[in-house]
C-alpha atoms as a PDB file:
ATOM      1  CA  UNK A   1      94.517 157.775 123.490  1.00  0.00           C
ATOM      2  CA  UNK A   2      93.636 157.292 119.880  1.00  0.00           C
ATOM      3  CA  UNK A   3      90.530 158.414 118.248  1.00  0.00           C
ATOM      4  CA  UNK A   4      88.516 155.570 115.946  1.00  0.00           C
ATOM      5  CA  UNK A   5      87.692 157.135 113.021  1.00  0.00           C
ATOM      6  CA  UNK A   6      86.753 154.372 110.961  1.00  0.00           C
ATOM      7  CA  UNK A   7      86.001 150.805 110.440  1.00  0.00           C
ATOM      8  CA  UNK A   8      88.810 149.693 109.102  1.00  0.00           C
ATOM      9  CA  UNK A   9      89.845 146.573 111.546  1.00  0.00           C
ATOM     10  CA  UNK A  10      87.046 144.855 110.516  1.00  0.00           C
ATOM     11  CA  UNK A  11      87.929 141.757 108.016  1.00  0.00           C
ATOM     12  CA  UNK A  12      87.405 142.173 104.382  1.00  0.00           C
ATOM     13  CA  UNK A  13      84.185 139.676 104.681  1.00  0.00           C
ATOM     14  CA  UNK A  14      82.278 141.602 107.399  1.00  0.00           C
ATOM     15  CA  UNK A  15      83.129 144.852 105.315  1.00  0.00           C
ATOM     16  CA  UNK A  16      81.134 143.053 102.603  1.00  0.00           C
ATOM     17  CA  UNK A  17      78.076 142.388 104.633  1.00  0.00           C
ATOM     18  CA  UNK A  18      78.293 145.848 106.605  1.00  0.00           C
ATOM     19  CA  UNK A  19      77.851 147.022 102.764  1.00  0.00           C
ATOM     20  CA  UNK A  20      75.625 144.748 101.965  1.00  0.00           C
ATOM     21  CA  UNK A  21      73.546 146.096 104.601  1.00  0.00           C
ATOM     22  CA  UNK A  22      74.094 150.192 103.883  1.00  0.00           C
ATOM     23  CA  UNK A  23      73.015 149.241 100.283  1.00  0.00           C
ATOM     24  CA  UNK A  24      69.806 147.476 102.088  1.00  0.00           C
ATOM     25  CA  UNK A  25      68.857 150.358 104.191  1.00  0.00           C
ATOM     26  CA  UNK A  26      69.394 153.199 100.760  1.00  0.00           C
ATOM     27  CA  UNK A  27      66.363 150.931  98.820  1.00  0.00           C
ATOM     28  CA  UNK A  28      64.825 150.426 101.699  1.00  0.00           C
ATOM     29  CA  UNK A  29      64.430 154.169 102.157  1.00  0.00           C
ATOM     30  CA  UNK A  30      64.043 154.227  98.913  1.00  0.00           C
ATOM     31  CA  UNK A  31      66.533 156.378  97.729  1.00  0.00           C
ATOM     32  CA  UNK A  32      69.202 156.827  94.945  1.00  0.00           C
ATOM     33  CA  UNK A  33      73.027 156.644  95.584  1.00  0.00           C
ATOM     34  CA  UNK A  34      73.798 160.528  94.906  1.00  0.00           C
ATOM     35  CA  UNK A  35      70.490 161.478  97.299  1.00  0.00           C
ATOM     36  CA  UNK A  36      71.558 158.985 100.136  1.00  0.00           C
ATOM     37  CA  UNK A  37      75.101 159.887 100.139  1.00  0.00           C
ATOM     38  CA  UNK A  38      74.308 163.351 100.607  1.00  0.00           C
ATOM     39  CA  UNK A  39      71.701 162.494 103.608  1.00  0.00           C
ATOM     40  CA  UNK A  40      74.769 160.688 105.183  1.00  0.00           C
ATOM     41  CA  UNK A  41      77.139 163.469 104.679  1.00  0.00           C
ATOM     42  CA  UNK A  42      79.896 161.614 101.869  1.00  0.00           C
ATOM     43  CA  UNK A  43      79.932 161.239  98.281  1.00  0.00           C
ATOM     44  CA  UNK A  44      78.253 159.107  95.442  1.00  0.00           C
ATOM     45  CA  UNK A  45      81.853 157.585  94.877  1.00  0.00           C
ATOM     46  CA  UNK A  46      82.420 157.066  98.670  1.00  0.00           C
ATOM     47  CA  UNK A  47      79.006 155.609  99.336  1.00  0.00           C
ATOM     48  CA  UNK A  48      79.615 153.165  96.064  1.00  0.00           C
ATOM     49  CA  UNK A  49      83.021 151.996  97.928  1.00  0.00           C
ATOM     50  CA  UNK A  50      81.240 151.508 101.080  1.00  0.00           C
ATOM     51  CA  UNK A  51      78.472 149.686 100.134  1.00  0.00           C
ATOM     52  CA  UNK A  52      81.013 146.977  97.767  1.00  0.00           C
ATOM     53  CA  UNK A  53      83.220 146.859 101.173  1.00  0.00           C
ATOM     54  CA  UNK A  54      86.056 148.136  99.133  1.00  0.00           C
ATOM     55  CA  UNK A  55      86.523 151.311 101.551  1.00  0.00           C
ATOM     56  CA  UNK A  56      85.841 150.807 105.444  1.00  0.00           C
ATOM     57  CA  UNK A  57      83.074 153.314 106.834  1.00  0.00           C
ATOM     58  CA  UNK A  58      83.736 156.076 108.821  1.00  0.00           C
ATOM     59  CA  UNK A  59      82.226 155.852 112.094  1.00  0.00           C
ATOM     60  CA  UNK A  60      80.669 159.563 111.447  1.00  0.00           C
ATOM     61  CA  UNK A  61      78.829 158.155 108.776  1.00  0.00           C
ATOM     62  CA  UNK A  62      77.470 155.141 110.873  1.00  0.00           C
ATOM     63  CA  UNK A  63      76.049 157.461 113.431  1.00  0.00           C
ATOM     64  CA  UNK A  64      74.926 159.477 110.856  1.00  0.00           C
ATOM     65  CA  UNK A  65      72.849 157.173 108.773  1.00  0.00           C
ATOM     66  CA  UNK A  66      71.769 155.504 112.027  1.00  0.00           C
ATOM     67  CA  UNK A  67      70.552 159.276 113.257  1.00  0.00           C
ATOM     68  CA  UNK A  68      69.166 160.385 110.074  1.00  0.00           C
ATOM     69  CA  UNK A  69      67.041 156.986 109.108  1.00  0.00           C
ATOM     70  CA  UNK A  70      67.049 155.467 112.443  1.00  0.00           C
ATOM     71  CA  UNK A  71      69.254 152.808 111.606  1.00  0.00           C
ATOM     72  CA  UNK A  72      69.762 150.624 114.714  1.00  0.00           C
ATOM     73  CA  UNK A  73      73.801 150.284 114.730  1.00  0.00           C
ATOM     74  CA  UNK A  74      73.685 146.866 116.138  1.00  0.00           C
ATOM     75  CA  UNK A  75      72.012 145.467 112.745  1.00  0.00           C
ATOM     76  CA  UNK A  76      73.800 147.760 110.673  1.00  0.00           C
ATOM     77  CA  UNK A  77      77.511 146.389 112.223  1.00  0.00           C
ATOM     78  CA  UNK A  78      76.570 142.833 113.227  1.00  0.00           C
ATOM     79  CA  UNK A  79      73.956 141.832 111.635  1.00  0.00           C
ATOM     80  CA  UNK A  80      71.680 141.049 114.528  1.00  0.00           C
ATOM     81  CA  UNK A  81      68.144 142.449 115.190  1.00  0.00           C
ATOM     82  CA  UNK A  82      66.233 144.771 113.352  1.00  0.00           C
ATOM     83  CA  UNK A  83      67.254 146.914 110.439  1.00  0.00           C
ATOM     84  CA  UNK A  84      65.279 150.522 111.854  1.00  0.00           C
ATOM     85  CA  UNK A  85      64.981 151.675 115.797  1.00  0.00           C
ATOM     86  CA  UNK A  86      61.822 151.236 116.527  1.00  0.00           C
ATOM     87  CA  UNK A  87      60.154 154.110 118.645  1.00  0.00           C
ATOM     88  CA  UNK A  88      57.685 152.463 121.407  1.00  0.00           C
ATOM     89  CA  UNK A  89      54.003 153.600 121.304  1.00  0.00           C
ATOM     90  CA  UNK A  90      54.526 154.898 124.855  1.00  0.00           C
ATOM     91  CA  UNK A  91      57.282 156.507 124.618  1.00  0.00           C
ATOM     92  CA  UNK A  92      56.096 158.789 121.639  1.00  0.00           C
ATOM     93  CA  UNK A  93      53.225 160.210 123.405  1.00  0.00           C
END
């Protein structure tokens, strides 16, 4: 059995939106490339490649933005739902 390590099966046009996306959820946060690449655990350069869908995305870095900023994976891939997890008032207390 193989391991997936990134991304990379995905068409060149849903690479673009998945970056498209990544680059929504850094201003969103509010945050600069070098800052938000570092969060994520890759590079400025990286991050840059990712977000123009030039380079696919490693799944570590999906589940790391998605753990670090509470990304929900589903939006963030697809395009469906809501950009952040949100946490229900219940299950917070």
């Amino acid at each position: 059995m193989t391991c997936l390590s990134t991304i990379s099966h995905i068409d060149p046009k849903s690479r673009v939106e998945i970056g498209q996306r990544l680059k929504a959820v850094r201003t969103s946060v509010g945050e600069v490339g070098e800052t938000f690449a570092q969060a994520i655990g890759t590079s400025q350069a990286s991050l840059s490649g990712y977000e123009n869908g030039k380079n696919a995305i490693p799944i570590r870095i999906v589940l790391c933005l998605c753990e670090t900023y509470q990304v929900d994976a589903h939006w963030l891939l697809l395009g469906r739902g809501w950009m952040f997890r949100f946490v229900r008032q219940a299950e917070a207390a």
